[in-house]
N, C-alpha and C. Protein backbone atom coordinates (compact mmCIF):
# COMPACT_ATOMS: atom_id res chain seq x y z
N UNK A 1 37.94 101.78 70.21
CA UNK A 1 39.22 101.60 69.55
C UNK A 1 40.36 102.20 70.39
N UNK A 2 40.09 103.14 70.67
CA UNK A 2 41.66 103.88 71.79
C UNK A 2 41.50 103.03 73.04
N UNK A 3 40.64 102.64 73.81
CA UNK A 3 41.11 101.05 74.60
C UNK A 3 41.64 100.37 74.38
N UNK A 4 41.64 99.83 73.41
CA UNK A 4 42.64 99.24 72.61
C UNK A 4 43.79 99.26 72.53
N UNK A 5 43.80 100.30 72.13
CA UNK A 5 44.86 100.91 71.39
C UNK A 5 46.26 101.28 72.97
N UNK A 6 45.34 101.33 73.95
CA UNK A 6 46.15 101.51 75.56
C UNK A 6 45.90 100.60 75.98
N UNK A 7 45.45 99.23 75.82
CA UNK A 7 45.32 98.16 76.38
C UNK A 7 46.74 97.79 75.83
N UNK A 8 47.16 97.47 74.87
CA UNK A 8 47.74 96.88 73.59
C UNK A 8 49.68 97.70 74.00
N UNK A 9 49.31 99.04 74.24
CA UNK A 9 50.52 99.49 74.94
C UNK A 9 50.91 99.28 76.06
N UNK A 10 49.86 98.99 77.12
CA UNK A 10 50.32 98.46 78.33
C UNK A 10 50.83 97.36 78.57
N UNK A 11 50.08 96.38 77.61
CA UNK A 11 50.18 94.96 77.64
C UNK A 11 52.09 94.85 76.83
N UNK A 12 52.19 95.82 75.62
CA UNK A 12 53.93 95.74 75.17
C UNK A 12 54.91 96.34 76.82
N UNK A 13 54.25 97.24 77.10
CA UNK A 13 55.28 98.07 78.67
C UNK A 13 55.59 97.00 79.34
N UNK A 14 54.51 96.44 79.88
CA UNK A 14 54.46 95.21 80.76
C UNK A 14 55.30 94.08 80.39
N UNK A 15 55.17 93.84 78.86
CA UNK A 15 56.16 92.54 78.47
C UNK A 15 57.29 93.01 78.34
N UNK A 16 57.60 94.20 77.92
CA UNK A 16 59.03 95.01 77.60
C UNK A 16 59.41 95.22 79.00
N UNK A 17 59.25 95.23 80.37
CA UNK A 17 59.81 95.60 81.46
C UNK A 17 60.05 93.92 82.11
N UNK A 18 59.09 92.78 81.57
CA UNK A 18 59.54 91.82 82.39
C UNK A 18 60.68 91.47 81.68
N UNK A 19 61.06 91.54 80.52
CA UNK A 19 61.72 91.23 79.94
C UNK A 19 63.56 91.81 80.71
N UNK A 20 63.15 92.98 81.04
CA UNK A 20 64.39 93.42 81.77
C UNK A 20 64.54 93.37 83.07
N UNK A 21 63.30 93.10 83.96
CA UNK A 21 63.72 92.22 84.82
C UNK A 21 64.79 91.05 84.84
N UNK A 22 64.27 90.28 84.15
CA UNK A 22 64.57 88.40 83.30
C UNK A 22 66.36 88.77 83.21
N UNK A 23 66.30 89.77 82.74
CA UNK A 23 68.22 90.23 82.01
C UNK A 23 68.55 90.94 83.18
N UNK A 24 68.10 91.79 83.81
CA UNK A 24 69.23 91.90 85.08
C UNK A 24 69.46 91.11 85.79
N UNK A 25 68.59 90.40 86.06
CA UNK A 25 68.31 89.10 87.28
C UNK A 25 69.49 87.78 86.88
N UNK A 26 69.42 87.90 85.46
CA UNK A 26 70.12 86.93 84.83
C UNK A 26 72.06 87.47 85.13
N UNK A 27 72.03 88.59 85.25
CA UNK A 27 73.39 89.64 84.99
C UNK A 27 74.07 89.60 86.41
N UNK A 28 72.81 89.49 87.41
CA UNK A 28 73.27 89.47 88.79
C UNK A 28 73.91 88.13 89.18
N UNK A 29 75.13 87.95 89.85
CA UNK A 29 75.80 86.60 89.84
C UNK A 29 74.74 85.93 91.18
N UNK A 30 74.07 84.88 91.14
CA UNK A 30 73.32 84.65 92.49
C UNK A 30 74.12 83.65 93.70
N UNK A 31 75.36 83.74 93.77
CA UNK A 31 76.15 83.73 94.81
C UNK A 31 77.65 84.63 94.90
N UNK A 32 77.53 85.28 95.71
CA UNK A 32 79.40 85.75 95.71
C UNK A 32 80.01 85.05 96.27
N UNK A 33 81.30 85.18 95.87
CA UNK A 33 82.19 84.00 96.29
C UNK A 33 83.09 84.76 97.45
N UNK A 34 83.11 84.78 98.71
CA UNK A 34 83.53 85.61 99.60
C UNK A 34 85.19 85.38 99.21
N UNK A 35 85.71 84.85 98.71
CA UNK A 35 87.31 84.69 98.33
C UNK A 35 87.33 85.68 97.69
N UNK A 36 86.63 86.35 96.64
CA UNK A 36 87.02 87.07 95.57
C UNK A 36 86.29 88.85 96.53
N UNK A 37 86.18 88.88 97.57
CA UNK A 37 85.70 89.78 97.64
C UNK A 37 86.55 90.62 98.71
N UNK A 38 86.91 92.02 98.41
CA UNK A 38 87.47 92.34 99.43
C UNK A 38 86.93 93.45 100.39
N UNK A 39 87.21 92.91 101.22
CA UNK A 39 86.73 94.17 102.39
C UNK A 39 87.68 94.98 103.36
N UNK A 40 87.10 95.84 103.83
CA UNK A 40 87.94 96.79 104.41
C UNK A 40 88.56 96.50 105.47
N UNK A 41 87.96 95.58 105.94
CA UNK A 41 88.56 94.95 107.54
C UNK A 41 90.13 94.13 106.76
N UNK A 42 90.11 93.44 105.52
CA UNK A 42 91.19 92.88 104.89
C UNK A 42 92.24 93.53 104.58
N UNK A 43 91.78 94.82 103.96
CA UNK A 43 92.77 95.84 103.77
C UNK A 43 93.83 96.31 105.01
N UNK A 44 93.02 96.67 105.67
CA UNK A 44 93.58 97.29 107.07
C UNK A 44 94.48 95.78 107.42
N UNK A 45 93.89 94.21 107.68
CA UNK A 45 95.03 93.30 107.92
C UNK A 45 96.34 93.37 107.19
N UNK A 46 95.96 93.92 105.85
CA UNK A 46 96.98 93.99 105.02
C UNK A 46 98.37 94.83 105.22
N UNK A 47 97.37 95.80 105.28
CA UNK A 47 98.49 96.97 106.34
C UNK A 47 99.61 96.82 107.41
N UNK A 48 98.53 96.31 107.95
CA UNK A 48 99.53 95.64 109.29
C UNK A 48 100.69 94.78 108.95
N UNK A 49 99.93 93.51 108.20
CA UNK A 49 100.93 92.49 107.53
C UNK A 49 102.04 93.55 106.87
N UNK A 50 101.78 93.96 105.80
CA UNK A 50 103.13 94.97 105.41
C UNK A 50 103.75 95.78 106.18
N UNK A 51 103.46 96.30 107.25
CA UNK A 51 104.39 97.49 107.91
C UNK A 51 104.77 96.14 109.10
N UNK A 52 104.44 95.15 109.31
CA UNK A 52 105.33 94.17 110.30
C UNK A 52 106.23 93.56 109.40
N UNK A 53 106.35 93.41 108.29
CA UNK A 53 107.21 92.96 107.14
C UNK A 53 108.09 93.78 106.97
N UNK A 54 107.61 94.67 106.99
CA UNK A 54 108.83 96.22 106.46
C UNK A 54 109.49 96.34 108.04
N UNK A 55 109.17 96.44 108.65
CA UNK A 55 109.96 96.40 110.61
C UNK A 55 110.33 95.21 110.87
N UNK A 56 109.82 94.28 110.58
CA UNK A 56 110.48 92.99 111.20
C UNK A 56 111.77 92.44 110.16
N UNK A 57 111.29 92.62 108.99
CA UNK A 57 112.00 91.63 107.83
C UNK A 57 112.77 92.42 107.07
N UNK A 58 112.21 94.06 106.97
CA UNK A 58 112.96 94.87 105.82
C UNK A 58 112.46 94.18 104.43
N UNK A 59 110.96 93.98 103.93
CA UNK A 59 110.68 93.35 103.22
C UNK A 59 110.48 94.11 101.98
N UNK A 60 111.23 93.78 101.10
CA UNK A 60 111.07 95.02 100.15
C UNK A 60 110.17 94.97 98.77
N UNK A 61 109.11 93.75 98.94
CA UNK A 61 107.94 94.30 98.24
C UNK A 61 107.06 94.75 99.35
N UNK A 62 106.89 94.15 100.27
CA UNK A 62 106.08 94.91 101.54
C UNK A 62 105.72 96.23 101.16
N UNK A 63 107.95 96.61 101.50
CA UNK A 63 107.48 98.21 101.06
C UNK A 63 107.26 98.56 99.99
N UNK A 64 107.54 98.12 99.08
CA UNK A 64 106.98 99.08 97.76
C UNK A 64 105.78 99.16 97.52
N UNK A 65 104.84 98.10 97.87
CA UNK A 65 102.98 97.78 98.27
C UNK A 65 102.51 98.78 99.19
N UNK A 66 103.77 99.01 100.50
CA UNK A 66 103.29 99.92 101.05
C UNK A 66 103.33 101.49 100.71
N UNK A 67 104.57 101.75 99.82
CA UNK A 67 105.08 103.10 99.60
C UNK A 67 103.68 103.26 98.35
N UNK A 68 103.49 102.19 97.48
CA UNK A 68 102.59 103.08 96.53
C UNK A 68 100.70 102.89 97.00
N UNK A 69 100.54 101.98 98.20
CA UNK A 69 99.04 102.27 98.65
C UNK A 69 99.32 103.67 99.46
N UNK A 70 100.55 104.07 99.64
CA UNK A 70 100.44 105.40 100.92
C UNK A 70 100.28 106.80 99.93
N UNK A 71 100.55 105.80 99.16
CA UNK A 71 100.75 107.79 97.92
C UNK A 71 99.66 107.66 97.38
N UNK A 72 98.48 106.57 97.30
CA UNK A 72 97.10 107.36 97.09
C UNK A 72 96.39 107.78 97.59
N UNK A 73 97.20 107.52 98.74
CA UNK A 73 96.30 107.85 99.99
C UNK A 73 96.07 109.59 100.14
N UNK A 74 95.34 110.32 101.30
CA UNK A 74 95.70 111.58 101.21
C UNK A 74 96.88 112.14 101.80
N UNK A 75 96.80 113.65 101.31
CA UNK A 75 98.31 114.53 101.20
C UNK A 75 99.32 113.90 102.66
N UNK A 76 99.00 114.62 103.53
CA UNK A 76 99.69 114.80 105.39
C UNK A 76 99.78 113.09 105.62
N UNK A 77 98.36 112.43 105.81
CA UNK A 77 98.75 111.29 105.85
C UNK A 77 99.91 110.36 105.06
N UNK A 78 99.99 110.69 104.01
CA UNK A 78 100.57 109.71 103.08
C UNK A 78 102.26 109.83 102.81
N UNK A 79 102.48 111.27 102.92
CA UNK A 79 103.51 112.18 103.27
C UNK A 79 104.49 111.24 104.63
N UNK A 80 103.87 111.58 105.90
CA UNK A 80 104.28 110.98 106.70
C UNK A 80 104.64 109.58 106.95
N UNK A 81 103.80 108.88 106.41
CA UNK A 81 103.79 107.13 106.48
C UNK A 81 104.52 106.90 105.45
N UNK A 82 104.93 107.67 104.43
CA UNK A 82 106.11 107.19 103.07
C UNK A 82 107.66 107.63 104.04
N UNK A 83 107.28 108.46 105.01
CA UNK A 83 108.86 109.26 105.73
C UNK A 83 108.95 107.69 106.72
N UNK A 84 108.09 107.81 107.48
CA UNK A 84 108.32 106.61 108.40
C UNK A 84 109.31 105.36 108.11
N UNK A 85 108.27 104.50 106.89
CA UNK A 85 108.24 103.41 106.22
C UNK A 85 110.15 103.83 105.56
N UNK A 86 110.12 104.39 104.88
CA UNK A 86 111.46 104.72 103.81
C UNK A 86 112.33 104.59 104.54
N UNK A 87 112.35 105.37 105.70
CA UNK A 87 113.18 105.94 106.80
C UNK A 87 113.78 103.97 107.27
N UNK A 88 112.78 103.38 107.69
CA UNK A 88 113.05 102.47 108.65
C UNK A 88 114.33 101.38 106.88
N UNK A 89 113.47 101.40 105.97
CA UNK A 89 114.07 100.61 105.22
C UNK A 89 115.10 101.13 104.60
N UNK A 90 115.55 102.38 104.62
CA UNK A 90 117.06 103.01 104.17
C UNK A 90 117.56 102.94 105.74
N UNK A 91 117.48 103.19 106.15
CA UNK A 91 118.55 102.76 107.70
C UNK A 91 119.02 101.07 108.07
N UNK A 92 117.49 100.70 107.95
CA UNK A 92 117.72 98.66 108.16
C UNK A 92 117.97 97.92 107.23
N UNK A 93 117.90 98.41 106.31
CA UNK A 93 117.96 97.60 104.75
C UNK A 93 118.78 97.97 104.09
N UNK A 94 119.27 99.08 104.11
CA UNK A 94 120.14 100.09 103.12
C UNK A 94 119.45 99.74 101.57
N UNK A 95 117.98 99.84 101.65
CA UNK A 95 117.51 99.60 100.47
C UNK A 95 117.21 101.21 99.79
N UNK A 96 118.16 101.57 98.48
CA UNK A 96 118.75 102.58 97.64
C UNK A 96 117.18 103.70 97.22
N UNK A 97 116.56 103.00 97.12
CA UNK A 97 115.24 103.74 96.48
C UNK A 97 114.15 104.46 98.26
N UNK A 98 114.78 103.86 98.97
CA UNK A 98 113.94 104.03 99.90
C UNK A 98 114.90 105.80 100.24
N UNK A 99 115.77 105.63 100.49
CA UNK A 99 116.44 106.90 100.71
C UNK A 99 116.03 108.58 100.01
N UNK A 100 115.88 107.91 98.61
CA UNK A 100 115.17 109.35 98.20
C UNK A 100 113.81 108.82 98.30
N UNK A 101 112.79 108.17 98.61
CA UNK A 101 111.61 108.18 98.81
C UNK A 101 110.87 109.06 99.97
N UNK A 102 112.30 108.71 101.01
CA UNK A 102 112.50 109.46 101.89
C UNK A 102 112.45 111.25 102.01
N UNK A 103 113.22 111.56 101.28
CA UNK A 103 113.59 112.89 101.45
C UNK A 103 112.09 113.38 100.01
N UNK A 104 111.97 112.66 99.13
CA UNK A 104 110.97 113.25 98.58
C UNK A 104 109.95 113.62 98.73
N UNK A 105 109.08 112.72 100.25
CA UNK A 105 108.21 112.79 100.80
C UNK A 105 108.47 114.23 102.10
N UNK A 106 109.43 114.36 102.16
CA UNK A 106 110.02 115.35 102.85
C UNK A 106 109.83 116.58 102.36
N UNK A 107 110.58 116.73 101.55
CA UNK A 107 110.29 117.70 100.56
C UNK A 107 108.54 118.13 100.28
N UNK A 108 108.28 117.38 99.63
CA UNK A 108 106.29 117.19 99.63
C UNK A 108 105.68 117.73 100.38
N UNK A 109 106.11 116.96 101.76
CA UNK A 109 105.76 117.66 103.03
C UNK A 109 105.03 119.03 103.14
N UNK A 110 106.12 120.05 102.53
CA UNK A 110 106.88 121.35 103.12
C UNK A 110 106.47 121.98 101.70
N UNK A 111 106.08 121.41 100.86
CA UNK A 111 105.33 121.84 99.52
C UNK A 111 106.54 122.44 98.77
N UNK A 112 107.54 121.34 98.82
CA UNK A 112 109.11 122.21 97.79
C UNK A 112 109.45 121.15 96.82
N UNK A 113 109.50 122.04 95.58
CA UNK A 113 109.34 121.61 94.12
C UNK A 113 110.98 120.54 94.38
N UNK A 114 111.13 119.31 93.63
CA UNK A 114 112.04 118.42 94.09
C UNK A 114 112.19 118.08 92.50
N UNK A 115 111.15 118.63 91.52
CA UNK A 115 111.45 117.85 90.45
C UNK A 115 112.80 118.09 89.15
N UNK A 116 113.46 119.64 89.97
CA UNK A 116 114.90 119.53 89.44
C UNK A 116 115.23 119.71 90.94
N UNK A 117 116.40 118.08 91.04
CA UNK A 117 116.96 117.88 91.99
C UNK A 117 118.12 119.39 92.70
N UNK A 118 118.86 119.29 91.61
CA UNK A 118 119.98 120.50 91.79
C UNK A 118 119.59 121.68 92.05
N UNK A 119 118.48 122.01 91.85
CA UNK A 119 117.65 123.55 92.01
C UNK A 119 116.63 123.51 93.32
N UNK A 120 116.98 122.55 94.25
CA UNK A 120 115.76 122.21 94.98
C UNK A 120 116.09 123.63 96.18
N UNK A 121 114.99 124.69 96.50
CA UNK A 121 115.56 125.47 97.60
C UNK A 121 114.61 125.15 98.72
N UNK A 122 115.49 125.06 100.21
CA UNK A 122 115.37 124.34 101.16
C UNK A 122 115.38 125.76 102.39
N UNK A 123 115.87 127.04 101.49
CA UNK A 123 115.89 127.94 102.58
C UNK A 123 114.84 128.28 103.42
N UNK A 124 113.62 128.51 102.77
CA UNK A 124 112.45 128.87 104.04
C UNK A 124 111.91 128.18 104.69
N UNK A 125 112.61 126.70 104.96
CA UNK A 125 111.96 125.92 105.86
C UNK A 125 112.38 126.13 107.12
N UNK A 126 112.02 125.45 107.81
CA UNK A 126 111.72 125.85 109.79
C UNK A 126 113.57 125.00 109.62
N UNK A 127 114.26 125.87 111.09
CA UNK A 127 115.46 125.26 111.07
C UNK A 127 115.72 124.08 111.30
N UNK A 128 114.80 123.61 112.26
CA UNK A 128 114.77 122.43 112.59
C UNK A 128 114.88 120.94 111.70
N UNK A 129 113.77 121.61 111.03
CA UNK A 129 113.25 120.56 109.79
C UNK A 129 114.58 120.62 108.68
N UNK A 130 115.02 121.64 108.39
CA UNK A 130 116.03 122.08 107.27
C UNK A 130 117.17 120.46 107.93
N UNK A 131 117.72 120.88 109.42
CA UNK A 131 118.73 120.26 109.86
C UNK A 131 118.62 118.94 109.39
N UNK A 132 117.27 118.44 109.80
CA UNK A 132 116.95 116.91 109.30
C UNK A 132 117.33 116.63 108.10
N UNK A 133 116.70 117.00 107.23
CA UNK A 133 116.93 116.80 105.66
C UNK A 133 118.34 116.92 105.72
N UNK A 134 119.37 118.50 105.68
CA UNK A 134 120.86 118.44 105.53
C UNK A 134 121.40 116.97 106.16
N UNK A 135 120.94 116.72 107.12
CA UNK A 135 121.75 115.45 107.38
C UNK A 135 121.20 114.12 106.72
N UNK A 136 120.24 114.01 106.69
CA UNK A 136 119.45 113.23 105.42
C UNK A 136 120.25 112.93 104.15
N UNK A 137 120.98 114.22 103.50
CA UNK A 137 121.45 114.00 102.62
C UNK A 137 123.04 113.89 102.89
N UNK A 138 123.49 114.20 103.77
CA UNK A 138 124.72 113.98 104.32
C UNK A 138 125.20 112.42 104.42
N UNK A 139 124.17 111.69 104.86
CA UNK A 139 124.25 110.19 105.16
C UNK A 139 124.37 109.58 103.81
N UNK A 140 123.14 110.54 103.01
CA UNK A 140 122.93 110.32 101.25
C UNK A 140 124.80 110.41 100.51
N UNK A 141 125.56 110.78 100.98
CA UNK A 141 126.41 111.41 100.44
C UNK A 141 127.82 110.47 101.09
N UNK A 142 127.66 110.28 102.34
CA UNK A 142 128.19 109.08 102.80
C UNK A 142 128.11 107.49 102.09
N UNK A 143 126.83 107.17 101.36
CA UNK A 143 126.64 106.02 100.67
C UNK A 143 126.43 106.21 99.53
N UNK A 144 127.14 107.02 99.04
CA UNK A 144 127.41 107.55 97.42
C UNK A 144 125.99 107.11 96.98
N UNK A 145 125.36 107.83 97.42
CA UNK A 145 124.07 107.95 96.87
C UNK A 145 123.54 109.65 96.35
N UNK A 146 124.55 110.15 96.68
CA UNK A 146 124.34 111.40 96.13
C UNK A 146 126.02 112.53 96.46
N UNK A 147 125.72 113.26 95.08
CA UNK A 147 127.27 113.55 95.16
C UNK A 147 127.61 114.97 96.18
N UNK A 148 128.57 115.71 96.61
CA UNK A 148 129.09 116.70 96.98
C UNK A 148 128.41 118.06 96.29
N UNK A 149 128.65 117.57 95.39
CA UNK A 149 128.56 118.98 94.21
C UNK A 149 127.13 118.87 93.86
N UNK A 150 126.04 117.99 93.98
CA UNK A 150 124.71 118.39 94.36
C UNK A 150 124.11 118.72 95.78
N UNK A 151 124.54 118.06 96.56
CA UNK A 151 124.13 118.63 97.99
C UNK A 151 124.61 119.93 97.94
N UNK A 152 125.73 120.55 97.32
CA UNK A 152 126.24 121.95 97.53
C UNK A 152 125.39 123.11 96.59
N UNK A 153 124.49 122.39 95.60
CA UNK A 153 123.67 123.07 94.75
C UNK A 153 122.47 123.53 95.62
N UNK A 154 122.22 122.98 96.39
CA UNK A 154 120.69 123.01 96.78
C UNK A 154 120.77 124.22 97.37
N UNK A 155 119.97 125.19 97.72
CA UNK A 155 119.53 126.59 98.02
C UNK A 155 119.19 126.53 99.27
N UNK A 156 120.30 127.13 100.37
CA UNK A 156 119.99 126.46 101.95
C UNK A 156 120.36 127.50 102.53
């Protein structure tokens, strides 16, 4: 009787496992459709395509595709390639959002709190770097993009 009785359980294991074979097999799509699939070699074309869009054309979904794949990117890297990118499209484009994208990534940089604008302090940065930004916002201030009486707030 207990032969049985483990015959009878093996024989349910056995039907209970082909059974989930049958359903994954069924779950698995049995062709991919290489259109729908992306790969990394695509991404990276992508890249390219957008930062020759953003330099050649001033393309301004380019950049915004590019400004928000760069900010998931990591810290230093992403930092820099948002300064680059911003930089080229607030100078060639005079496109408004790129300007503080600019200096925010700047800021970031240098690990300085930006999220009250008027309180932002800029004093312990390297002189060099400080100069950049002051004129950064100087230009900012030239295209009434930012007023007198906040550039004069900032802690420098």
């Amino acid at each position: 009787m207990g032969n049985r009785i483990l015959a009878l359980i093996f024989l349910l294991c056995l039907f209970s496992c082909k059974e989930k074979v049958e359903q994954v097999q069924k779950e698995i799509p049995e062709e991919i459709d290489s259109e729908e699939v992306r790969t990394i070699s695509t991404m990276v074309t992508d890249y390219d395509t957008l930062i020759n869009r953003v330099k050649k054309r001033g393309d301004l979904d380019a950049y915004d595709e590019l400004y928000y794949g760069f900010k998931d990117c990591c810290f230093r890297e992403s930092t820099d390639s948002v300064m680059v990118y911003s930089k080229i499209m607030a100078e060639k484009s005079n496109y408004e959002r790129a300007y503080s994208d600019y200096y925010s990534a700047f800021l970031e940089k240098y690990h300085i709190d930006y999220s009250n604008f008027p309180q932002i302090d800029i004093s312990k940065m390297d002189k060099k770097e400080k100069e950049k930004l002051e004129n950064w916002f100087k230009v900012m201030i030239r295209k009434k993009l930012m007023t007198q009486q906040t550039f004069d707030s900032i802690k420098k």
